[in-house]
PDB file of N, CA and C in Angstrom:
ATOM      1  N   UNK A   1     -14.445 -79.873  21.738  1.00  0.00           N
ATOM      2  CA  UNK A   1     -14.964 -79.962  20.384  1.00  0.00           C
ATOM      3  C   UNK A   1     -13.813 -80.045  19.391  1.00  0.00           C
ATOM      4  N   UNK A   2     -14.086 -80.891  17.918  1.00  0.00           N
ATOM      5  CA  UNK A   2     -12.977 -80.635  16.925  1.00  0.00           C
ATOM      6  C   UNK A   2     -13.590 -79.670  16.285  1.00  0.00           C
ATOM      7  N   UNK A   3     -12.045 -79.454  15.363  1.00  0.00           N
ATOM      8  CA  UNK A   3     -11.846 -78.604  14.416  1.00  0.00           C
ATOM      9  C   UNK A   3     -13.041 -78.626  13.722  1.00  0.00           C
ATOM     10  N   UNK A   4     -13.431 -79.864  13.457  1.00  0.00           N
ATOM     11  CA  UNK A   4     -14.739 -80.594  12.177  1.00  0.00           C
ATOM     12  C   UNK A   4     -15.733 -79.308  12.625  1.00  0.00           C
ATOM     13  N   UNK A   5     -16.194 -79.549  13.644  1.00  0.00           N
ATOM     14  CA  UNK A   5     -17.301 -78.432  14.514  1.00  0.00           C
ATOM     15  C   UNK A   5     -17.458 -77.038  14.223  1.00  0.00           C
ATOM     16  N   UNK A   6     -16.354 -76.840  14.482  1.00  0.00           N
ATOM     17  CA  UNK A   6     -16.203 -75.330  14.166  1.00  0.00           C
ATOM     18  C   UNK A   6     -16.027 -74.694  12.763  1.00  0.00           C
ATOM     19  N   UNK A   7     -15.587 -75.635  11.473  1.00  0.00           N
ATOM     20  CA  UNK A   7     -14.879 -74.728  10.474  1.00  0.00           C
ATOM     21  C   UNK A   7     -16.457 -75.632   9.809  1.00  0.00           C
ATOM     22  N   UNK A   8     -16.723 -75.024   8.227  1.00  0.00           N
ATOM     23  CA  UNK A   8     -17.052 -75.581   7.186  1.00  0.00           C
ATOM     24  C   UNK A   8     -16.547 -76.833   6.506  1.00  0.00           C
ATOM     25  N   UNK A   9     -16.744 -77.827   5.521  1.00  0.00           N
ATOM     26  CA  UNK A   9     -16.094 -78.804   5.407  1.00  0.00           C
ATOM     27  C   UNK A   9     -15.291 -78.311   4.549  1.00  0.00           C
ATOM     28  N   UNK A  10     -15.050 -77.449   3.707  1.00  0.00           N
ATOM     29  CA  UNK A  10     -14.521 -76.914   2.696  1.00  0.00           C
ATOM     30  C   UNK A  10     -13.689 -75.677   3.565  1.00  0.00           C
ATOM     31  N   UNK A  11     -13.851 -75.814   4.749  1.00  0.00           N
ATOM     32  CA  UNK A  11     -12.502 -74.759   5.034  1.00  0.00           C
ATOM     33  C   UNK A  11     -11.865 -75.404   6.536  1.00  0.00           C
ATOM     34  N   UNK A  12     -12.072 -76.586   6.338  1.00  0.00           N
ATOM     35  CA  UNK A  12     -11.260 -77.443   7.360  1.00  0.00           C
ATOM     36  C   UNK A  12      -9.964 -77.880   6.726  1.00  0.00           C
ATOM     37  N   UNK A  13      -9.628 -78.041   5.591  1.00  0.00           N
ATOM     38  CA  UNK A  13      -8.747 -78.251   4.874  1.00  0.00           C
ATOM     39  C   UNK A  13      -7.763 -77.365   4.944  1.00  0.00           C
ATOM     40  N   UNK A  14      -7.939 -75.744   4.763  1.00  0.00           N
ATOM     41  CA  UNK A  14      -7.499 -75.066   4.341  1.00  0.00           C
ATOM     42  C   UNK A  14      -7.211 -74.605   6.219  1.00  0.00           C
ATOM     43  N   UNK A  15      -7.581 -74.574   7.235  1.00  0.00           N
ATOM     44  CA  UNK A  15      -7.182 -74.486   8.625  1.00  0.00           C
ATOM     45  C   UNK A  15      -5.967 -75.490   8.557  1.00  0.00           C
ATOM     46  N   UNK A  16      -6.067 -76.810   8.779  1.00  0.00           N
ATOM     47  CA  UNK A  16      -4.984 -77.696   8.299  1.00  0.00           C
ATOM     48  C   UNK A  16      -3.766 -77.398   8.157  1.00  0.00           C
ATOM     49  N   UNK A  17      -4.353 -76.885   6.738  1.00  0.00           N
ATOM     50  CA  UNK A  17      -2.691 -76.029   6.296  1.00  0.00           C
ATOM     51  C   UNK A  17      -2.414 -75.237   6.769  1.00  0.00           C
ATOM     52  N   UNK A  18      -3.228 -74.340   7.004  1.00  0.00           N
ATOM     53  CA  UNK A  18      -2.456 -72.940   7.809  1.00  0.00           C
ATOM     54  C   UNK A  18      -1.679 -73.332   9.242  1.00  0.00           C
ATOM     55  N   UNK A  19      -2.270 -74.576   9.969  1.00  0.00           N
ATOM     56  CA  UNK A  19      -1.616 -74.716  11.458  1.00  0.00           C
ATOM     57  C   UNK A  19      -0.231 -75.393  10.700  1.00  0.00           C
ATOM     58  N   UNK A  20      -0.113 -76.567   9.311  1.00  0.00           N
ATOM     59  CA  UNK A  20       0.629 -76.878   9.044  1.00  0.00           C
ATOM     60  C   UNK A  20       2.144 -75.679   8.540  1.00  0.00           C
ATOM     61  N   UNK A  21       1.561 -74.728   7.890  1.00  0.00           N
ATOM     62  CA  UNK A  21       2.562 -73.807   7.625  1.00  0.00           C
ATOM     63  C   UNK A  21       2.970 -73.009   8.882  1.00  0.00           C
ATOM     64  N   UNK A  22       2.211 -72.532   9.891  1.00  0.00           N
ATOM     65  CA  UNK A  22       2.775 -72.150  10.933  1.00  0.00           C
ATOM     66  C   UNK A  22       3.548 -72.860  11.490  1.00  0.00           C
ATOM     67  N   UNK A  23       3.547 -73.789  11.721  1.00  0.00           N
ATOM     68  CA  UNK A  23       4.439 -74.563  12.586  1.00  0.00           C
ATOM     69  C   UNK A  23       5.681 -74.740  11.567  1.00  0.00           C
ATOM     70  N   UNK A  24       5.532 -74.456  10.509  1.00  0.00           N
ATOM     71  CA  UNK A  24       7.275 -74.335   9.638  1.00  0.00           C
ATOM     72  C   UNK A  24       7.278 -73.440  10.004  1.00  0.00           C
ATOM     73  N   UNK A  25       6.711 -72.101  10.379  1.00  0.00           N
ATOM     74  CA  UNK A  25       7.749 -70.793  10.449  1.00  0.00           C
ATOM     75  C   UNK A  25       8.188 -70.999  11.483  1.00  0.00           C
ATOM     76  N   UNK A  26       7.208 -71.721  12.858  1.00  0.00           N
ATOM     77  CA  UNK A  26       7.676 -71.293  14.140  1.00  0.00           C
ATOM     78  C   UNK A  26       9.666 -71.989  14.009  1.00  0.00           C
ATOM     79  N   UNK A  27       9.572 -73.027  13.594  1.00  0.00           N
ATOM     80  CA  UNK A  27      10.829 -74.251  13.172  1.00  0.00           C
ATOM     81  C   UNK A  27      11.878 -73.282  12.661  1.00  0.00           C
ATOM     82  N   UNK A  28      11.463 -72.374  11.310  1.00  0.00           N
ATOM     83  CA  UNK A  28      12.123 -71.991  10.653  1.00  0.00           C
ATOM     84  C   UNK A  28      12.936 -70.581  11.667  1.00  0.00           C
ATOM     85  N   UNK A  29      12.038 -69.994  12.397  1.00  0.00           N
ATOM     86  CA  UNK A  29      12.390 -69.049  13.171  1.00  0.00           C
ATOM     87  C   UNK A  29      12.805 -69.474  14.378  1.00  0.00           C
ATOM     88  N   UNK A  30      12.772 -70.620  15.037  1.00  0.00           N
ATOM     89  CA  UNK A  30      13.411 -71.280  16.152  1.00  0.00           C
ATOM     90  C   UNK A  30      15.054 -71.330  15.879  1.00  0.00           C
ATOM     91  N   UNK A  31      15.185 -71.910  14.305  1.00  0.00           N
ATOM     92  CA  UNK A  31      16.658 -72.360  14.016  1.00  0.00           C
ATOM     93  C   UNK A  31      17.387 -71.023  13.319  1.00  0.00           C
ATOM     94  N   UNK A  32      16.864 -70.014  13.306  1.00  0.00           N
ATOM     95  CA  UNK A  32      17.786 -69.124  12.975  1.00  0.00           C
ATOM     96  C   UNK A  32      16.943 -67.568  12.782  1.00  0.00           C
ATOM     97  N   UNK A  33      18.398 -66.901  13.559  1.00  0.00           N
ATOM     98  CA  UNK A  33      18.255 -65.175  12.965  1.00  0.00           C
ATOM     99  C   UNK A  33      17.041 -64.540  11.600  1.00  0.00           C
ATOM    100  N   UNK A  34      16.455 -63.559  11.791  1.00  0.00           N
ATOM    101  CA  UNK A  34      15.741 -63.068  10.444  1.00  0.00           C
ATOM    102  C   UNK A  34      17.198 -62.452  10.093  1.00  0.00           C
ATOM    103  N   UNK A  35      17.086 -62.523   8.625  1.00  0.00           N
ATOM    104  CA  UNK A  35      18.025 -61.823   7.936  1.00  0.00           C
ATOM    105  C   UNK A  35      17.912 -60.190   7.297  1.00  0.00           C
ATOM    106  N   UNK A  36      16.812 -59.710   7.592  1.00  0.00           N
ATOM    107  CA  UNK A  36      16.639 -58.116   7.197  1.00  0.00           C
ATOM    108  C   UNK A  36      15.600 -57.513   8.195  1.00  0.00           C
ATOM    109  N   UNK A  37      15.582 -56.384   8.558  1.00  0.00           N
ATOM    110  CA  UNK A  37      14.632 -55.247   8.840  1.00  0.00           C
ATOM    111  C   UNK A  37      13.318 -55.831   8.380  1.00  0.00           C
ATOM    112  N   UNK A  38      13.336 -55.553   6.788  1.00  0.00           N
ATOM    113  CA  UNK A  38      11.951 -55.966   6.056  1.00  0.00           C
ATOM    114  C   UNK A  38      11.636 -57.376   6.660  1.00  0.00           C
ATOM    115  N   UNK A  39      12.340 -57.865   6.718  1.00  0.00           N
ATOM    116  CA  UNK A  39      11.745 -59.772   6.749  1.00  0.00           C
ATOM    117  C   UNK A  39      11.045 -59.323   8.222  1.00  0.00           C
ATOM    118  N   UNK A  40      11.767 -58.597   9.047  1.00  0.00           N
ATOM    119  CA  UNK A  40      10.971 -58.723  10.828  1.00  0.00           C
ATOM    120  C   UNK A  40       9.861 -58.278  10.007  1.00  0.00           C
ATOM    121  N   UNK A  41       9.966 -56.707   9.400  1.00  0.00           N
ATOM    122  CA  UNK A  41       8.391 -56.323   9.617  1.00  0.00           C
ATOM    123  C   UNK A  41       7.396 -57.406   8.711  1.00  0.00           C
ATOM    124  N   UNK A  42       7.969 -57.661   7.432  1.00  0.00           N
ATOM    125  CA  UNK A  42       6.962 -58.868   6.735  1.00  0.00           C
ATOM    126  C   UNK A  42       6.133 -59.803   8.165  1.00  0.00           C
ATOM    127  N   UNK A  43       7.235 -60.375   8.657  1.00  0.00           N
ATOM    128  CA  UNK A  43       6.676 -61.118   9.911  1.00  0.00           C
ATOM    129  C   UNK A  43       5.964 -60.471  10.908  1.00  0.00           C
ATOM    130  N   UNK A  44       6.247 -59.347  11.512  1.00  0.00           N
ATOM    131  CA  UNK A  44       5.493 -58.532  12.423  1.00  0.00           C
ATOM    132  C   UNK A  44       3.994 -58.759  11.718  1.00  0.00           C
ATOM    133  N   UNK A  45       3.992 -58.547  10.504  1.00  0.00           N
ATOM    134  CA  UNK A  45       2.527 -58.253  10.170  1.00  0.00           C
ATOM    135  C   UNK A  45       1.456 -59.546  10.028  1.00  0.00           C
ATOM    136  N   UNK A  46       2.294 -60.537   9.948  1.00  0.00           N
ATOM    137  CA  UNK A  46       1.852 -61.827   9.514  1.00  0.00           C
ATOM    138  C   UNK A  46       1.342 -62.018  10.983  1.00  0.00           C
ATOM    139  N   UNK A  47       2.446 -62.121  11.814  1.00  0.00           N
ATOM    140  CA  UNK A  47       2.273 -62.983  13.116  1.00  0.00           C
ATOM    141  C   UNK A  47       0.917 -61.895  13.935  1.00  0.00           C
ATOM    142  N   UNK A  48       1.033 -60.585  13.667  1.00  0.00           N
ATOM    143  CA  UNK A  48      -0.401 -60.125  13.946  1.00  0.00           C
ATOM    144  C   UNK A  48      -1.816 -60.396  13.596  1.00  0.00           C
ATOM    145  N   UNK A  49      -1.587 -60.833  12.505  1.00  0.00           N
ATOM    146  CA  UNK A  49      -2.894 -61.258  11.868  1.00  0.00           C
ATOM    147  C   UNK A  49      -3.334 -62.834  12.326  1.00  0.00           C
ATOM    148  N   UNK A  50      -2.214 -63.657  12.687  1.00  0.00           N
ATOM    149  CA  UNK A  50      -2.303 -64.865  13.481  1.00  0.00           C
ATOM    150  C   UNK A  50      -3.119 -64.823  14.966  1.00  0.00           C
ATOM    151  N   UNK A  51      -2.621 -63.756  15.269  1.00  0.00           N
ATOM    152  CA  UNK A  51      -3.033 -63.657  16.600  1.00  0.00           C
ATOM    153  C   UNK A  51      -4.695 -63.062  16.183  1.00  0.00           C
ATOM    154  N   UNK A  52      -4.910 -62.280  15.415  1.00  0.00           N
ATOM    155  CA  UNK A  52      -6.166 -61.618  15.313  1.00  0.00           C
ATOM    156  C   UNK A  52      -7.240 -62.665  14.831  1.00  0.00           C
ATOM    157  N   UNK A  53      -6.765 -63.801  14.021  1.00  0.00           N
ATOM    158  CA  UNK A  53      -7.339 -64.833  13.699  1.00  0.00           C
ATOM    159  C   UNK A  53      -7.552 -65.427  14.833  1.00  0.00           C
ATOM    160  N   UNK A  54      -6.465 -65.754  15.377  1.00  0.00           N
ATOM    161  CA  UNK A  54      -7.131 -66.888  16.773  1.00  0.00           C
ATOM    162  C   UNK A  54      -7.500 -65.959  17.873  1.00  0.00           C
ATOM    163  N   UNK A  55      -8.311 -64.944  18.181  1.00  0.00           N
ATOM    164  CA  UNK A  55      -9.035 -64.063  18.556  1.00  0.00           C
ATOM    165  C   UNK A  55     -10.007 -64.129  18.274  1.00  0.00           C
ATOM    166  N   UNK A  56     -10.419 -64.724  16.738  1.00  0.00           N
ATOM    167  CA  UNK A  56     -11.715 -64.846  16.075  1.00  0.00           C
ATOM    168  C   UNK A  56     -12.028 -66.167  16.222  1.00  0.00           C
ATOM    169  N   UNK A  57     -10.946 -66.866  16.165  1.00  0.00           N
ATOM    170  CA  UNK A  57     -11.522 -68.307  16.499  1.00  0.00           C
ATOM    171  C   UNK A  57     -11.996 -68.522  17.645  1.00  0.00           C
ATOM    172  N   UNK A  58     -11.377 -67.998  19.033  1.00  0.00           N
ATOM    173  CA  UNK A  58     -12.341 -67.736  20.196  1.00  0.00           C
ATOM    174  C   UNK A  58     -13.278 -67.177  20.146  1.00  0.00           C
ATOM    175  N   UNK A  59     -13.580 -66.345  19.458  1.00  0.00           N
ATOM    176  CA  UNK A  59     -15.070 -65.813  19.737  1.00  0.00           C
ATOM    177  C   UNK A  59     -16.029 -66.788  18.704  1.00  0.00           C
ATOM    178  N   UNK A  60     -15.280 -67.587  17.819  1.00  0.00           N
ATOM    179  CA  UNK A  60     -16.255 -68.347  16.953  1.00  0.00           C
ATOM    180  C   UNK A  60     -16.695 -69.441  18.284  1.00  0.00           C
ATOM    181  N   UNK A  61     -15.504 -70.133  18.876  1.00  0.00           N
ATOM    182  CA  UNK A  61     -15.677 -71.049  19.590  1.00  0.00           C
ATOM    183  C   UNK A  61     -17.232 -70.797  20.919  1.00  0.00           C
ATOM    184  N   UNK A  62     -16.625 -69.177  21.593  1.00  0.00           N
ATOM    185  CA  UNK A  62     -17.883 -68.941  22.446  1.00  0.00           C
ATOM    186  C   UNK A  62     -19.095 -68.377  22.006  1.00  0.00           C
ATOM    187  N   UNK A  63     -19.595 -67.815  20.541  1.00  0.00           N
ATOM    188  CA  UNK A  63     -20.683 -68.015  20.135  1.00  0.00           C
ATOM    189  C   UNK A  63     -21.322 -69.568  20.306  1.00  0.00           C
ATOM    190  N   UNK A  64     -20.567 -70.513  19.599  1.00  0.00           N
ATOM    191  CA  UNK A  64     -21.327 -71.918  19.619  1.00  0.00           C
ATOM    192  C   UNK A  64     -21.925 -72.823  20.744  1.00  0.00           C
ATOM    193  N   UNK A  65     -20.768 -72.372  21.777  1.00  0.00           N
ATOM    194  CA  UNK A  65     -21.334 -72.566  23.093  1.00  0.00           C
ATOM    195  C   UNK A  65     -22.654 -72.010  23.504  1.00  0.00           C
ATOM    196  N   UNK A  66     -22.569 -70.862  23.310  1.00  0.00           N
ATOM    197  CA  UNK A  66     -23.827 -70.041  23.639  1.00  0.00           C
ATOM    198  C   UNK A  66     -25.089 -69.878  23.351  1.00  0.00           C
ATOM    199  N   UNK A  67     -24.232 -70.883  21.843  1.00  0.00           N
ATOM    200  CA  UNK A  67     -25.661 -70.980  20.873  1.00  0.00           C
ATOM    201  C   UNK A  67     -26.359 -69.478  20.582  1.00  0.00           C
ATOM    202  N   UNK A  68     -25.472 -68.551  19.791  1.00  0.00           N
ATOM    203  CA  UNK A  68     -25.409 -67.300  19.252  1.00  0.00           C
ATOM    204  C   UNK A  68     -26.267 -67.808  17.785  1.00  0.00           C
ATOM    205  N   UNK A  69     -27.020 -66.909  16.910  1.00  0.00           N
ATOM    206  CA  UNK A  69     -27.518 -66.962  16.038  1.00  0.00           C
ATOM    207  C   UNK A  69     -26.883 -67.352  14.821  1.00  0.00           C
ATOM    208  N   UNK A  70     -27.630 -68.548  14.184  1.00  0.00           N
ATOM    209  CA  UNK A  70     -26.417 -69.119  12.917  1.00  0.00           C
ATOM    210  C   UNK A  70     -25.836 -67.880  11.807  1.00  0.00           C
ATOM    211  N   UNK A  71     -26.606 -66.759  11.808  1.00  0.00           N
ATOM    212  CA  UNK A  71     -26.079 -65.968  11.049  1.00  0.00           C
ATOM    213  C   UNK A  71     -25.114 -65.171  11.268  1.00  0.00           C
ATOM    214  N   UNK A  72     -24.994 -64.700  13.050  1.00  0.00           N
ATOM    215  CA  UNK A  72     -23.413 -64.421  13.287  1.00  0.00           C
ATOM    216  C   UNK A  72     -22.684 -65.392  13.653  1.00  0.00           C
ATOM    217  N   UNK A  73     -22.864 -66.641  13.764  1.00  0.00           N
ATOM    218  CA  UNK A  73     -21.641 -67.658  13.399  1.00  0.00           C
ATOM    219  C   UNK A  73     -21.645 -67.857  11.765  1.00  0.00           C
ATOM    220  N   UNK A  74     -21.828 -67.646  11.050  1.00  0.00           N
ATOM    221  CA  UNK A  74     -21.554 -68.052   9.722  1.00  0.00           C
ATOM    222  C   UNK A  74     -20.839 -66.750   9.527  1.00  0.00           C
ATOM    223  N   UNK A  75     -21.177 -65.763   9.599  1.00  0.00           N
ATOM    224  CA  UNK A  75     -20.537 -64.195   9.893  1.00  0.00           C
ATOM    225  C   UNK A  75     -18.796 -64.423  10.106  1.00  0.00           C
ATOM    226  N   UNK A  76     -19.042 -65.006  11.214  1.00  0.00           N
ATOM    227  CA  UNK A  76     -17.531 -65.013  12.053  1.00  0.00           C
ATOM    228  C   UNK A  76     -16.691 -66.354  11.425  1.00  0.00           C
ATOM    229  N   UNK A  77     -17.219 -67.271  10.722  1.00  0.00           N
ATOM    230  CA  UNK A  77     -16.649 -68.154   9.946  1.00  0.00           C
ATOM    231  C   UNK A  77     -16.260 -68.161   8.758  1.00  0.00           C
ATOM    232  N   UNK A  78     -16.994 -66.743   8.286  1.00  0.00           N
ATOM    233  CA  UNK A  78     -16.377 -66.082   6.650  1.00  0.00           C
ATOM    234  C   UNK A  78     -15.574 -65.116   6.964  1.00  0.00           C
ATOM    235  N   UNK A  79     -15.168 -64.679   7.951  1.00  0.00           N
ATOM    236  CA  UNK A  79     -14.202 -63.546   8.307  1.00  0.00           C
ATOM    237  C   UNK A  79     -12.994 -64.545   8.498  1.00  0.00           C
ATOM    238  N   UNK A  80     -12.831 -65.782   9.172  1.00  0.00           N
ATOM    239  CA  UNK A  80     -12.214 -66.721   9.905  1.00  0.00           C
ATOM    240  C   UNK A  80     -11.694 -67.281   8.194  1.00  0.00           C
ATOM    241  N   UNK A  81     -12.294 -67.418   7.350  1.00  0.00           N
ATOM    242  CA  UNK A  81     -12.015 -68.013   6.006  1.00  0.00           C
ATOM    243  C   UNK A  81     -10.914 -67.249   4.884  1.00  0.00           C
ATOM    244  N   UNK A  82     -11.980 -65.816   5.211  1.00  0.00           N
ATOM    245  CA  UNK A  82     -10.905 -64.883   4.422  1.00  0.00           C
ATOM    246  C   UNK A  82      -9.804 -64.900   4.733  1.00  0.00           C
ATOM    247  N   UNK A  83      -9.157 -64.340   6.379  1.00  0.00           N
ATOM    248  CA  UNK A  83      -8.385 -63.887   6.959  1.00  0.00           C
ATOM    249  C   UNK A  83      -7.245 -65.184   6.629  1.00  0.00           C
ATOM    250  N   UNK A  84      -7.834 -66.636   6.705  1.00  0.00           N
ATOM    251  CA  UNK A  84      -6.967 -68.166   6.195  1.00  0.00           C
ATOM    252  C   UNK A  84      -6.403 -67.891   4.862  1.00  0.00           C
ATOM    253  N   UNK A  85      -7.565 -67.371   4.257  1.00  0.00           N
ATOM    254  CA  UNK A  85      -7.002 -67.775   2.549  1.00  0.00           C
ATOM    255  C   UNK A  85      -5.829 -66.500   2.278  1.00  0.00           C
ATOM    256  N   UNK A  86      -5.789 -65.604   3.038  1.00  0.00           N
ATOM    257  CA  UNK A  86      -4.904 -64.520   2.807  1.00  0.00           C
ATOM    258  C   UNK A  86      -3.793 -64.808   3.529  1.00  0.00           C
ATOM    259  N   UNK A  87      -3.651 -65.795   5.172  1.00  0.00           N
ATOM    260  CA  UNK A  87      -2.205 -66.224   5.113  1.00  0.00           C
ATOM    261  C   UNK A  87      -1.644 -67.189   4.535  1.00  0.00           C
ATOM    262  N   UNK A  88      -2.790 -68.021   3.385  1.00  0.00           N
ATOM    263  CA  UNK A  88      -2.209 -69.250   3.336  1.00  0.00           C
ATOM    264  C   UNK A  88      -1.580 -69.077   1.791  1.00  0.00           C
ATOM    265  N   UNK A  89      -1.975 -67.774   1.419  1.00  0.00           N
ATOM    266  CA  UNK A  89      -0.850 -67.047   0.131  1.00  0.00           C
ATOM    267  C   UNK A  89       0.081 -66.389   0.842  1.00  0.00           C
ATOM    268  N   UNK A  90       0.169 -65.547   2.034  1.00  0.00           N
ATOM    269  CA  UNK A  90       1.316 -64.859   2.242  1.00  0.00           C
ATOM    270  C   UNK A  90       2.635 -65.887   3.513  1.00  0.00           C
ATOM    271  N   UNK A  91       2.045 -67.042   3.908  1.00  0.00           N
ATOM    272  CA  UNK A  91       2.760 -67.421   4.471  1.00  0.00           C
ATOM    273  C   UNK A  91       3.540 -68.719   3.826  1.00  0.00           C
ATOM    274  N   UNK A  92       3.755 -69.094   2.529  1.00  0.00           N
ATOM    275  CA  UNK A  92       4.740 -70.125   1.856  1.00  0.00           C
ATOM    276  C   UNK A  92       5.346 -68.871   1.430  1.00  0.00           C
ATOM    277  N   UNK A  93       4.929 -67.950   0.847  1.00  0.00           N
ATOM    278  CA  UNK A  93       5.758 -67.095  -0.060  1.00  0.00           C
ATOM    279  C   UNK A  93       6.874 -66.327   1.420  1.00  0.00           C
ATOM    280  N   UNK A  94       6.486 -66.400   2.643  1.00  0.00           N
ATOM    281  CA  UNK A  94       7.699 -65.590   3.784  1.00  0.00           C
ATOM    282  C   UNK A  94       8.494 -67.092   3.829  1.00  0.00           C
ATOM    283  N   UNK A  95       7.589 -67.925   4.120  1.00  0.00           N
ATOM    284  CA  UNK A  95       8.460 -69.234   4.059  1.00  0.00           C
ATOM    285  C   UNK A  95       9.368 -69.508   2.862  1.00  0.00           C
ATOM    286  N   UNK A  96       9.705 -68.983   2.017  1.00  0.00           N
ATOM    287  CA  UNK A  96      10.817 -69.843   0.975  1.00  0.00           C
ATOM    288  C   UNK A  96      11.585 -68.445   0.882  1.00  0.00           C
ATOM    289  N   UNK A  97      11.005 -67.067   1.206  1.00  0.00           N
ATOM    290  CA  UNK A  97      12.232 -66.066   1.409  1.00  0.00           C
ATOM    291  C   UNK A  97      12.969 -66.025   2.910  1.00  0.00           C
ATOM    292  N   UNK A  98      12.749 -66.968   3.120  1.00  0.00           N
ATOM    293  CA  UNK A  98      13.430 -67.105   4.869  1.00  0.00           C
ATOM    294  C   UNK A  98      14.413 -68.535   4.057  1.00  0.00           C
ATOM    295  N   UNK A  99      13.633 -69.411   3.775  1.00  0.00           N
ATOM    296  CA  UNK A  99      14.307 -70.412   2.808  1.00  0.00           C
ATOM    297  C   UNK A  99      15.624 -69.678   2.439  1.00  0.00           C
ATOM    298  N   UNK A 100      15.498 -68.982   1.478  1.00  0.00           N
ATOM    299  CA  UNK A 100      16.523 -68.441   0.307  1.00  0.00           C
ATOM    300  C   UNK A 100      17.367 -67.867   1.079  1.00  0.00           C
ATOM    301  N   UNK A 101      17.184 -66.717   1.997  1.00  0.00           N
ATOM    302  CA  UNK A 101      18.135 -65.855   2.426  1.00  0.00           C
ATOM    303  C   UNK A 101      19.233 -66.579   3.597  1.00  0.00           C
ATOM    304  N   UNK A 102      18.931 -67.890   3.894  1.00  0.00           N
ATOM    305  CA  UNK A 102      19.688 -68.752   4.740  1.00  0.00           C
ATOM    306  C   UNK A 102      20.682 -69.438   4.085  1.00  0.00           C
TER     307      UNK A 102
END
């Protein structure tokens, strides 16, 4: 199945970006050292919530299969929305202090 399937049309966009900004950190953290304590934990916390997201996206994925009730998939697709719109403010802003401190 695509992405189309699984997200809202109005939050397929915003998935997009988030795989698009991850893949700068992974780049950004491939080519070099973190520069502070704080920056790991900033990241510790980020990259947890990545993982807890795509945790949710599996279980969004095996509700649909299962054909689970549209109201806990819409459930698990506004949790899946929030959890986006909150890295997709905190992850440019780790991205340009990883920027700067290089």
């Amino acid at each position: 199945m695509s992405l189309s399937s699984y997200y809202r049309p109005d939050h397929l966009h915003e998935a997009q970006q988030l795989a698009s900004l991850v893949e700068q950190l992974r780049e950004r953290l491939g080519a070099e050292p973190l520069p502070s304590p704080q920056m790991a934990d900033q990241l510790e916390d980020v990259l947890g919530r990545l993982v807890m997201r795509n945790q949710r996206w599996r279980v969004l994925q095996k509700l649909e299969r299962i054909g689970s009730s549209p109201e806990h998939i819409e459930a698990i697709r506004d949790v899946l929305s929030r959890l986006d719109a909150e890295l997709l403010r905190e992850l440019p802003v780790l991205l340009e202090q990883l920027r700067v401190c290089h």
